[in-house]
Protein backbone atom coordinates (compact mmCIF):
# COMPACT_ATOMS: atom_id res chain seq x y z
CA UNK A 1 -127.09 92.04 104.64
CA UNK A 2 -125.89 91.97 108.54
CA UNK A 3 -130.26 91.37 109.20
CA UNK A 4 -129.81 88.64 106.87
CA UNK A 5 -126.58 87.10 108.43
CA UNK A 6 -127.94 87.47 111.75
CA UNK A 7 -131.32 85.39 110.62
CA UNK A 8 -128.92 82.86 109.53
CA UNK A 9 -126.75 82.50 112.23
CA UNK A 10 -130.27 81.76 113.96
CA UNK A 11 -130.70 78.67 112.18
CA UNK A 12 -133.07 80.18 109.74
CA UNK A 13 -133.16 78.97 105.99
CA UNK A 14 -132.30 81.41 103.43
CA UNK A 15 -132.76 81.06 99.77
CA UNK A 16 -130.74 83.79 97.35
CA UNK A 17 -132.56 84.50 93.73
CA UNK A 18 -130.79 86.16 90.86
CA UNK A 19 -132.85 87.90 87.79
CA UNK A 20 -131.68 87.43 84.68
CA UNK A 21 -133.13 90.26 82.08
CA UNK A 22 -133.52 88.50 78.89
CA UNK A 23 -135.24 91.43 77.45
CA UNK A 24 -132.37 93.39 77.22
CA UNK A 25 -129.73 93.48 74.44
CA UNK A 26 -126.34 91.70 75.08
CA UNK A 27 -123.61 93.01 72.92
CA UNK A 28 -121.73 89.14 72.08
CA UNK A 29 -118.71 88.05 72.86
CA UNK A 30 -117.87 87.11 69.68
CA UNK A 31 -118.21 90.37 68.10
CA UNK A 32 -114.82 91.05 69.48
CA UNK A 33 -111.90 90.55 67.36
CA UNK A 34 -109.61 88.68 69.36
CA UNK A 35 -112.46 86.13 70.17
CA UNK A 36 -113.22 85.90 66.04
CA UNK A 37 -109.33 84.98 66.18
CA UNK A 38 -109.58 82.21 68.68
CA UNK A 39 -113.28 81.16 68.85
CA UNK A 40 -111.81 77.65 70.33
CA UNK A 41 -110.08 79.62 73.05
CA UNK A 42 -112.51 82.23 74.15
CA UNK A 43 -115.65 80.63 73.77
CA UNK A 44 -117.83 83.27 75.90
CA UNK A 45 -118.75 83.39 79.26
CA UNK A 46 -119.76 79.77 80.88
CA UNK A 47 -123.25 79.39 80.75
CA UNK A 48 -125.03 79.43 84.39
CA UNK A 49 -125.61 76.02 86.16
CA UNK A 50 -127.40 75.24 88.70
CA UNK A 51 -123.75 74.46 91.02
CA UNK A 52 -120.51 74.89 89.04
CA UNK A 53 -118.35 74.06 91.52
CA UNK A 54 -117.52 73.71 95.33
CA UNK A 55 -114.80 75.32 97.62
CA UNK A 56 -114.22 73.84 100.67
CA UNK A 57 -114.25 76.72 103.41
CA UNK A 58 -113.10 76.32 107.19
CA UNK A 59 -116.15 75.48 109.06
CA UNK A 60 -118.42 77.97 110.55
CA UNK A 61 -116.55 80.79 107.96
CA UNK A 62 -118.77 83.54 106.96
CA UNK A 63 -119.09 85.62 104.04
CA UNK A 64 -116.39 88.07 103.04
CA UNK A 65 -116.67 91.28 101.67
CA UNK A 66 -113.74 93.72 102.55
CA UNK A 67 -114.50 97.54 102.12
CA UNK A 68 -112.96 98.85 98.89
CA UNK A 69 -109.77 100.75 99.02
CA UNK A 70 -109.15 104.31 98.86
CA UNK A 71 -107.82 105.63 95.71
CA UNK A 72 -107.08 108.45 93.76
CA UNK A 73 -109.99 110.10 91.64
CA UNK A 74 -108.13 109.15 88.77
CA UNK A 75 -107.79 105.76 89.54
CA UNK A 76 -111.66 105.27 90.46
CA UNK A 77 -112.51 106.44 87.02
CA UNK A 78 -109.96 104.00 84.94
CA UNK A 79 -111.73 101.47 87.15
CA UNK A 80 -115.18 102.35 86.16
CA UNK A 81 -114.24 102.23 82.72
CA UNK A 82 -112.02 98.68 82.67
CA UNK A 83 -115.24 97.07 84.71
CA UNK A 84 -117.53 98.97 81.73
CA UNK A 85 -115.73 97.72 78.77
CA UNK A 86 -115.35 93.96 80.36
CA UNK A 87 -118.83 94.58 80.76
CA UNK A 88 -120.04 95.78 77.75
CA UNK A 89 -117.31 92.84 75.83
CA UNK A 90 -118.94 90.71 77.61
CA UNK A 91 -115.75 89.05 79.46
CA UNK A 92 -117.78 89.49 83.02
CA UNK A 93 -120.98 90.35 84.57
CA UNK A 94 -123.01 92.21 87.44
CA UNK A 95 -122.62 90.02 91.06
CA UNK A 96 -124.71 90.27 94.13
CA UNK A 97 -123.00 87.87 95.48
CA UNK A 98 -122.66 88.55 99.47
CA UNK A 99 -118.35 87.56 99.03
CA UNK A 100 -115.83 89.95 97.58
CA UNK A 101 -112.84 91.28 97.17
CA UNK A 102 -111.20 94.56 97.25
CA UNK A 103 -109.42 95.56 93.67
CA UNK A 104 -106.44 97.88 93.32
CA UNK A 105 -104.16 99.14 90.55
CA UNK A 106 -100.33 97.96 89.56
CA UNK A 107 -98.82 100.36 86.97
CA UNK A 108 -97.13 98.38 84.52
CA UNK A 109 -93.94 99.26 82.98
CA UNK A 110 -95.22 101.05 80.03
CA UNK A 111 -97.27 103.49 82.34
CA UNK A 112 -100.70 101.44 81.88
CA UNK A 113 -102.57 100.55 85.42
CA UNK A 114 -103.38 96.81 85.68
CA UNK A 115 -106.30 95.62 87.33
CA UNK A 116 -105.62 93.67 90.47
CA UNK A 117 -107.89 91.35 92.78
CA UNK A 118 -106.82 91.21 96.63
CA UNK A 119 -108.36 87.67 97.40
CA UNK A 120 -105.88 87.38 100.48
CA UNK A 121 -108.58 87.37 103.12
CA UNK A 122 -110.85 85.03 100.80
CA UNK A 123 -107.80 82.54 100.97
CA UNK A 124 -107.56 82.31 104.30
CA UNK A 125 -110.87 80.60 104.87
CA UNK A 126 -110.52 78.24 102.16
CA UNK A 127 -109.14 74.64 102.35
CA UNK A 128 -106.71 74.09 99.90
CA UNK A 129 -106.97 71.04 97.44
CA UNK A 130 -104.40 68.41 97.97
């Protein structure tokens, strides 16, 4: 990745390619029985597009991808297993994307962890809509 951002900051083209295995079983979305509930609501993943949508970044901002935080053993494996079941339900999928964003835990008041996304870095390179 820093070859590749180096190239770029070159002036050389680069072209990013995602594979898509269509061989391989996807368990639906609508298997789940909150989604049977409210098929209106929770319609499934969008389906990919070409461009879905534009952010407007500061100029010459480059890709961000902080290093994970350190946590506790236990905490790294309830995070395996949310990412596994919104993976195997079908709420989210795999990203190579070169951007990210590190995630951390809240407990919640009944002793649960919630799943948090620190995109405070990420928002300070973007322009925000008027």
């Amino acid at each position: 990745a820093l070859q590749a951002r180096t190239l770029l900051s070159h002036g050389c083209e680069g072209f990013l390619a995602t594979i898509h295995d269509t061989t391989s079983d996807v368990p639906s979305i609508h298997e789940q029985p909150i989604v049977s509930e409210f098929p209106d609501e929770l319609p499934g993943i969008p389906p990919v597009r070409e461009v879905e949508f534009n952010i407007k970044l500061i100029s010459g901002s480059e890709p961000i991808s902080k290093a994970p935080y350190r946590i506790a053993p236990i905490e790294l494996k309830e995070l395996k297993d949310q990412l596994q079941e919104l993976l195997e339900r079908g709420f989210i999928r795999p990203s190579v994307s070169p951007w990210g964003a590190p995630v951390l835990f809240v407990k919640k008041k009944d002793g649960s962890m919630r799943l948090c996304i620190d995109y405070r870095e990420l928002n300070k390179i973007t322009i925000q809509n008027r």
